[in-house]
Protein backbone atom coordinates (compact mmCIF):
# COMPACT_ATOMS: atom_id res chain seq x y z
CA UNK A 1 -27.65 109.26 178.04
CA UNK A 2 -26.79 106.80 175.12
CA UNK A 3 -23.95 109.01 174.15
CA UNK A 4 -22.62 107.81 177.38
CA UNK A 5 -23.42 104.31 178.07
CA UNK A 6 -21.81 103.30 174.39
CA UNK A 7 -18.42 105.14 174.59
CA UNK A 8 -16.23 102.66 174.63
CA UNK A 9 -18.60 99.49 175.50
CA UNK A 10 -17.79 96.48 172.81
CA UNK A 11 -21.85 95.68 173.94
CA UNK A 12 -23.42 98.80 172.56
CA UNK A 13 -25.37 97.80 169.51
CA UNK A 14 -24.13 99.41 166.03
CA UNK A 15 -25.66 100.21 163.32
CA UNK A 16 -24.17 101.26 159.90
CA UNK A 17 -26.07 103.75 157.98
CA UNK A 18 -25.31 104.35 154.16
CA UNK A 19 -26.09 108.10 153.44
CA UNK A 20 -26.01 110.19 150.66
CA UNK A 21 -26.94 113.69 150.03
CA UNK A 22 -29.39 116.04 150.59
CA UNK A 23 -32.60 115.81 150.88
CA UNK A 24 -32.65 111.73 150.65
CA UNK A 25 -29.30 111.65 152.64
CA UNK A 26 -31.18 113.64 155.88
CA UNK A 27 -34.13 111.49 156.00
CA UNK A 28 -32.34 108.29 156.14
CA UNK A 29 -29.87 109.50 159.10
CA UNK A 30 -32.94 111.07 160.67
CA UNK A 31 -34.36 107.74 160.88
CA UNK A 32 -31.57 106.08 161.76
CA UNK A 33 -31.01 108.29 165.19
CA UNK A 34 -34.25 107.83 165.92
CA UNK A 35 -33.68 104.00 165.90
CA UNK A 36 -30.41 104.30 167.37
CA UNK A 37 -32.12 106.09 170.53
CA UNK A 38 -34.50 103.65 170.55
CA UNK A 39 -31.98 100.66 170.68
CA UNK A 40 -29.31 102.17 172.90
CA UNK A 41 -26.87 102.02 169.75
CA UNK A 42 -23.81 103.46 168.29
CA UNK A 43 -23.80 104.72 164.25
CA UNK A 44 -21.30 104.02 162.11
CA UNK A 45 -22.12 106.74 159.13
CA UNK A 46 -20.96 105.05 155.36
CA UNK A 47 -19.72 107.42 152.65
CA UNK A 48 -18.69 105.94 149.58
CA UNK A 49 -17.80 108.53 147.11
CA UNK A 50 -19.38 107.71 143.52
CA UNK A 51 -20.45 110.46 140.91
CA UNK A 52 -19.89 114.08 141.30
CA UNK A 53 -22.10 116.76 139.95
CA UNK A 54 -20.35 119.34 137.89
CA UNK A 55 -21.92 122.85 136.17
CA UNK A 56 -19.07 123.14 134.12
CA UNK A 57 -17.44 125.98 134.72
CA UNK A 58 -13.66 125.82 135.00
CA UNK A 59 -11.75 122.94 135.63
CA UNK A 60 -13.09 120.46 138.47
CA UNK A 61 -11.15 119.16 141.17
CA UNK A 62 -12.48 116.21 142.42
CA UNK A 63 -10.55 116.08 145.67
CA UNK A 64 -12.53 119.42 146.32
CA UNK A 65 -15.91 117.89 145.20
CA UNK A 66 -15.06 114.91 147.56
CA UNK A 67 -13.94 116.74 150.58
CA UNK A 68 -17.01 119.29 150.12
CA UNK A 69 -19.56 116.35 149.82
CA UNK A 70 -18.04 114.50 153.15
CA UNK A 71 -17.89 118.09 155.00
CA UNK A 72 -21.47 118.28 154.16
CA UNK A 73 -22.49 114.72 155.23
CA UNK A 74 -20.49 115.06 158.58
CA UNK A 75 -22.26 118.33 159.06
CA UNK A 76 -26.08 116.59 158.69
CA UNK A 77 -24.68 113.46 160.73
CA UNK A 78 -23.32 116.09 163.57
CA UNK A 79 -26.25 117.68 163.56
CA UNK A 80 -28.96 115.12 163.43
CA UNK A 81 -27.44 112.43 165.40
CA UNK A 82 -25.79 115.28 168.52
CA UNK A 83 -29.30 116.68 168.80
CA UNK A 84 -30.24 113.37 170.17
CA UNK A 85 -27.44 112.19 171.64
CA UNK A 86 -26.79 109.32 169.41
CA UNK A 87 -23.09 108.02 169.48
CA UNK A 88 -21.57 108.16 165.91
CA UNK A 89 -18.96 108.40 163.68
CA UNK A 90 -17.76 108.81 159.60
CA UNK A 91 -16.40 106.58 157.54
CA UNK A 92 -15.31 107.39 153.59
CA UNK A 93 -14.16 104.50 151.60
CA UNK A 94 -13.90 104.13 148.13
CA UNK A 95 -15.19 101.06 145.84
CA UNK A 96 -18.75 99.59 144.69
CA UNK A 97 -21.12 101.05 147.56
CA UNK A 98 -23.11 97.83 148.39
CA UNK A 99 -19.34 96.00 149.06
CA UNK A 100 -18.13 98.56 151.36
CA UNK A 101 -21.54 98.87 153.26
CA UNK A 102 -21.32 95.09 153.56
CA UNK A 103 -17.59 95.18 154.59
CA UNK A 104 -18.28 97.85 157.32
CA UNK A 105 -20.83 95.82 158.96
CA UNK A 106 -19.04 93.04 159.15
CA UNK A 107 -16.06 95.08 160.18
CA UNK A 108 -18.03 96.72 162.99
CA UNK A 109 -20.48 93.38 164.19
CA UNK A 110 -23.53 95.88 162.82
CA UNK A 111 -26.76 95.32 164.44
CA UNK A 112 -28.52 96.40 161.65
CA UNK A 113 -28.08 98.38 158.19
CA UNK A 114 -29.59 101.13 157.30
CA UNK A 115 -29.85 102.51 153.62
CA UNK A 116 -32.67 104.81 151.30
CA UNK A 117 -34.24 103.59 148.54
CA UNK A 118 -33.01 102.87 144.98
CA UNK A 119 -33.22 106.18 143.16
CA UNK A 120 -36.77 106.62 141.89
CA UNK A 121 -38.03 107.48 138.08
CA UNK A 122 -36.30 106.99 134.75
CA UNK A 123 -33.01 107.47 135.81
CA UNK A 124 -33.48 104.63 138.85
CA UNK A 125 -35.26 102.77 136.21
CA UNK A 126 -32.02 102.71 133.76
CA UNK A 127 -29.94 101.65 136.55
CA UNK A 128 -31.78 99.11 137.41
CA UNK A 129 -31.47 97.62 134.07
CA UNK A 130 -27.98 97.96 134.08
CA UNK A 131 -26.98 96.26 137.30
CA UNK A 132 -28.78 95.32 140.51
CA UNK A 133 -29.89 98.20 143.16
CA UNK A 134 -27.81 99.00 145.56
CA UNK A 135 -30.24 98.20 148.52
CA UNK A 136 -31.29 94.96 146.92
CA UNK A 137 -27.13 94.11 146.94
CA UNK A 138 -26.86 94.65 150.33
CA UNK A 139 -29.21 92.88 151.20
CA UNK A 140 -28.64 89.60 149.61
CA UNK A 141 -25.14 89.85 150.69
CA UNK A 142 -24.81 91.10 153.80
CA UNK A 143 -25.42 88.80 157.22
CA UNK A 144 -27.01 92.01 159.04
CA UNK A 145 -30.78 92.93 158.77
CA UNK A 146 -30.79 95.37 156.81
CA UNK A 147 -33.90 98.43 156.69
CA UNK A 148 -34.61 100.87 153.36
CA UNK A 149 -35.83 103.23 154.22
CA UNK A 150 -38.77 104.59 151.81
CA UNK A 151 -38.32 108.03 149.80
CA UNK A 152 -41.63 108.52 151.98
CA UNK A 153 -41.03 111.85 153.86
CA UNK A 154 -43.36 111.14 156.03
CA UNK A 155 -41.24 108.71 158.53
CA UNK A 156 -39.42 111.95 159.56
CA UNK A 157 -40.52 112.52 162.70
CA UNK A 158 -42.17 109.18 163.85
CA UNK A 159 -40.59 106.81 165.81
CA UNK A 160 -39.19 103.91 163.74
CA UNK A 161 -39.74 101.09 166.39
């Protein structure tokens, strides 16, 4: 079992996988296992806290919104990447997403990257105007290949390699 032959080997391929939430978040660490099976590798799991959704009632508490969101993201990596066996861990780290991603691959000797596509529509649109996309960052700065995966729901399911 992979789960086995990575504990603890420096070897074992590793691959760092940005993730948000749902339902974007789940497809993109669903592909990820299923490459990380594939390739005998370990996943590193990338939260970097940005913008929190809020309905307005009562005062927010973003430490709440924060822990909630990584709670939620440890449950889908648990779940997806245990199912299969897939070695894995979280990490949450604060700062501009594509320089954290980059820094934990580097960190970590990453294989490969592994992020979802730039937000789609007119709000993806507006960003892009504004600044660069976040996949498009990591990939011109980072030294590891680097895989975006499509909004496409139909990888889900197929084998990646």
């Amino acid at each position: 079992m992979i789960a086995d032959a990575c504990r603890d080997t420096p070897d074992c391929p590793v691959i760092v996988v940005a993730a948000s939430g749902r339902p974007a978040g789940a497809r993109v660490l669903e592909y990820t296992a299923r490459l990380a099976l594939a390739a005998g590798a370990r996943v590193v799991v990338a939260h970097v806290p940005t913008g929190f959704h809020y309905d307005g009632s009562g005062a927010p508490d973003l430490n709440e919104l924060r822990r909630d969101l990584e709670m939620s993201l440890a449950f889908d990596a648990k779940t997806t990447f245990d199912r299969l066996g897939v070695p894995w861990s979280l990490v949450a780290r604060t700062g501009g997403i594509a320089t954290v991603i980059t820094a934990l691959a580097k960190e970590h000797d990453a294989t490969l990257i592994v992020i979802g596509a730039a937000c789609p529509g007119a709000v993806g649109a507006m960003r892009r105007m504004l600044r660069q996309s976040v996949p498009s960052a990591i990939i011109r700065r980072s030294a590891s290949p680097t895989i975006v995966v499509p909004r496409d729901t139909r990888l889900v399911g197929r084998n990646p390699i």
